[in-house]
N, C-alpha and C. Protein backbone atom coordinates (compact mmCIF):
# COMPACT_ATOMS: atom_id res chain seq x y z
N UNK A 1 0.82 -1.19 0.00
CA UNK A 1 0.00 0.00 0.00
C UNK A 1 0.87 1.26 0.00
N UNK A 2 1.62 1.39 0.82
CA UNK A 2 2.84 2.77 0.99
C UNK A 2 3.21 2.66 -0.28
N UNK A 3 3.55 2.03 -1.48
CA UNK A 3 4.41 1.95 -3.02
C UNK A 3 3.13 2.92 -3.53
N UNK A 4 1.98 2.44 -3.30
CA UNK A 4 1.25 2.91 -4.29
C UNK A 4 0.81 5.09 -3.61
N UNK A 5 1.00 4.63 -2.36
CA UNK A 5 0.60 5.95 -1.81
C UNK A 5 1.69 6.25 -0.83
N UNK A 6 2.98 7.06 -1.49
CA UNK A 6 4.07 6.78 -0.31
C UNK A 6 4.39 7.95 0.96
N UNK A 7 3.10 9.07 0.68
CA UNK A 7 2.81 10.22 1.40
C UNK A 7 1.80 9.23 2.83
N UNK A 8 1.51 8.48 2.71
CA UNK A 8 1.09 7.60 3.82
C UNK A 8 1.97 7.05 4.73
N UNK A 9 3.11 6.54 4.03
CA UNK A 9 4.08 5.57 4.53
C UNK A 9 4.78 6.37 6.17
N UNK A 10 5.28 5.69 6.67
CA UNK A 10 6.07 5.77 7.68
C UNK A 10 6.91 6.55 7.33
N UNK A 11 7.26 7.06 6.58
CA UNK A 11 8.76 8.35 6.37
C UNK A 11 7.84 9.22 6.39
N UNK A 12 6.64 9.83 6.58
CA UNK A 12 6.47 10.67 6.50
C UNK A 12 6.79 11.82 7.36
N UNK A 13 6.96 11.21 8.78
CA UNK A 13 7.32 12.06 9.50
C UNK A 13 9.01 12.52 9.81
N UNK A 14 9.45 11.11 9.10
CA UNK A 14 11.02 11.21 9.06
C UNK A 14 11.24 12.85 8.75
N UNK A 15 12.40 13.14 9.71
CA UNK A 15 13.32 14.00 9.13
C UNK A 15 13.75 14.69 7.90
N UNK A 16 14.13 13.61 7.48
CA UNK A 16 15.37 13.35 6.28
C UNK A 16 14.23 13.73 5.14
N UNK A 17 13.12 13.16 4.95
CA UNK A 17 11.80 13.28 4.35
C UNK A 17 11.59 14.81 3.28
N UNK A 18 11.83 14.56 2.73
CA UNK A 18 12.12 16.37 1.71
C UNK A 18 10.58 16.32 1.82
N UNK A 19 9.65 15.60 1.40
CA UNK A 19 8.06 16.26 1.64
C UNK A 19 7.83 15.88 3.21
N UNK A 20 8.42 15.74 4.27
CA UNK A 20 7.44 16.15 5.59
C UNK A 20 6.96 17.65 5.80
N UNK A 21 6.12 17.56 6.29
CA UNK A 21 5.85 18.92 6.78
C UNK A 21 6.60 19.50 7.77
N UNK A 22 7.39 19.01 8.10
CA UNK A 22 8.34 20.44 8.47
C UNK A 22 9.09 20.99 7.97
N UNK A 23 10.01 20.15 6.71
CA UNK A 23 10.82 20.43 5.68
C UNK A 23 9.82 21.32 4.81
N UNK A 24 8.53 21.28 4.63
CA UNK A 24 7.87 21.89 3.49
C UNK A 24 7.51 23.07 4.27
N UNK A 25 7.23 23.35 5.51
CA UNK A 25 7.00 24.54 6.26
C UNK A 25 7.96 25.06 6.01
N UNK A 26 9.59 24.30 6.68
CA UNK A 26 10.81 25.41 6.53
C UNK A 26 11.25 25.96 5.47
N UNK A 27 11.15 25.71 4.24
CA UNK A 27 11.12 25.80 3.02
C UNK A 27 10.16 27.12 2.65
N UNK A 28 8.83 26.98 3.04
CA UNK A 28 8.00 27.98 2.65
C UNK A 28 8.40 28.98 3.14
N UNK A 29 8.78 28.96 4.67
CA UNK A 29 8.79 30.18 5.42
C UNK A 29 10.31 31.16 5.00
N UNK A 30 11.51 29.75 4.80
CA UNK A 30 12.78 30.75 4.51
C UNK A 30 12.28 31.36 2.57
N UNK A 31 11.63 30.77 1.98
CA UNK A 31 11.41 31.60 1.06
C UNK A 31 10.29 32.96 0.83
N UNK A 32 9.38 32.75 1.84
CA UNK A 32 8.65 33.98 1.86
C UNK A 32 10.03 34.74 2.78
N UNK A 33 10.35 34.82 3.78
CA UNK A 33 11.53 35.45 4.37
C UNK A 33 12.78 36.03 3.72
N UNK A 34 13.00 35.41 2.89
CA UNK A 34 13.90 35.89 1.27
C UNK A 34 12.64 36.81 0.84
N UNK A 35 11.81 36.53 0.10
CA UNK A 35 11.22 37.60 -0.52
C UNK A 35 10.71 38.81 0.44
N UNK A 36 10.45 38.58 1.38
CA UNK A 36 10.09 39.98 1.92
C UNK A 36 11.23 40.54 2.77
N UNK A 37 12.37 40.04 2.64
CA UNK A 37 13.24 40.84 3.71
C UNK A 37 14.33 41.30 2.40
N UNK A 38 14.23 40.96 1.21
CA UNK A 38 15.08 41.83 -0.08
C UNK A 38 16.01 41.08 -0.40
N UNK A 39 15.75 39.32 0.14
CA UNK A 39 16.83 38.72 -0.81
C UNK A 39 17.25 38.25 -1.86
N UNK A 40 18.24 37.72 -2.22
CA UNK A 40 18.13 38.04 -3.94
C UNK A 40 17.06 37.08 -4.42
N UNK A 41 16.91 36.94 -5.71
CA UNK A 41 15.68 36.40 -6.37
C UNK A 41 16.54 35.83 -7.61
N UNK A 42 15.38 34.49 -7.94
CA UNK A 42 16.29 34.34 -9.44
C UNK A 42 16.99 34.78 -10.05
N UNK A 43 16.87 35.70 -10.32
CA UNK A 43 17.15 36.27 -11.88
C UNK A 43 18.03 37.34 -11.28
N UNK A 44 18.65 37.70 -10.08
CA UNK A 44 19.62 38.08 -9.29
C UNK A 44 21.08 38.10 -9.88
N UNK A 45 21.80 38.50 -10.49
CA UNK A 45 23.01 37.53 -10.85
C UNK A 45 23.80 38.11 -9.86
């Protein structure tokens, strides 16, 4: 069942887990935090 749906599985809460939700929170938040505090942006060189 986890192969077919692996956002179910037991890693979800793992750490290491690039989609847990805390990795996807910390992610959101340091990039809204880049954009509103003037850091560079893509196209930045």
């Amino acid at each position: 069942m986890y192969d077919m749906y692996p956002d179910w599985g037991p890693a979800q809460h793992h750490p290491e887990n690039p989609r847990s939700h805390e990795n996807v929170s910390a992610a959101l938040q340091a990039s809204l935090d880049l954009r509103d505090n003037g850091g560079q942006r893509p196209d930045d060189n």
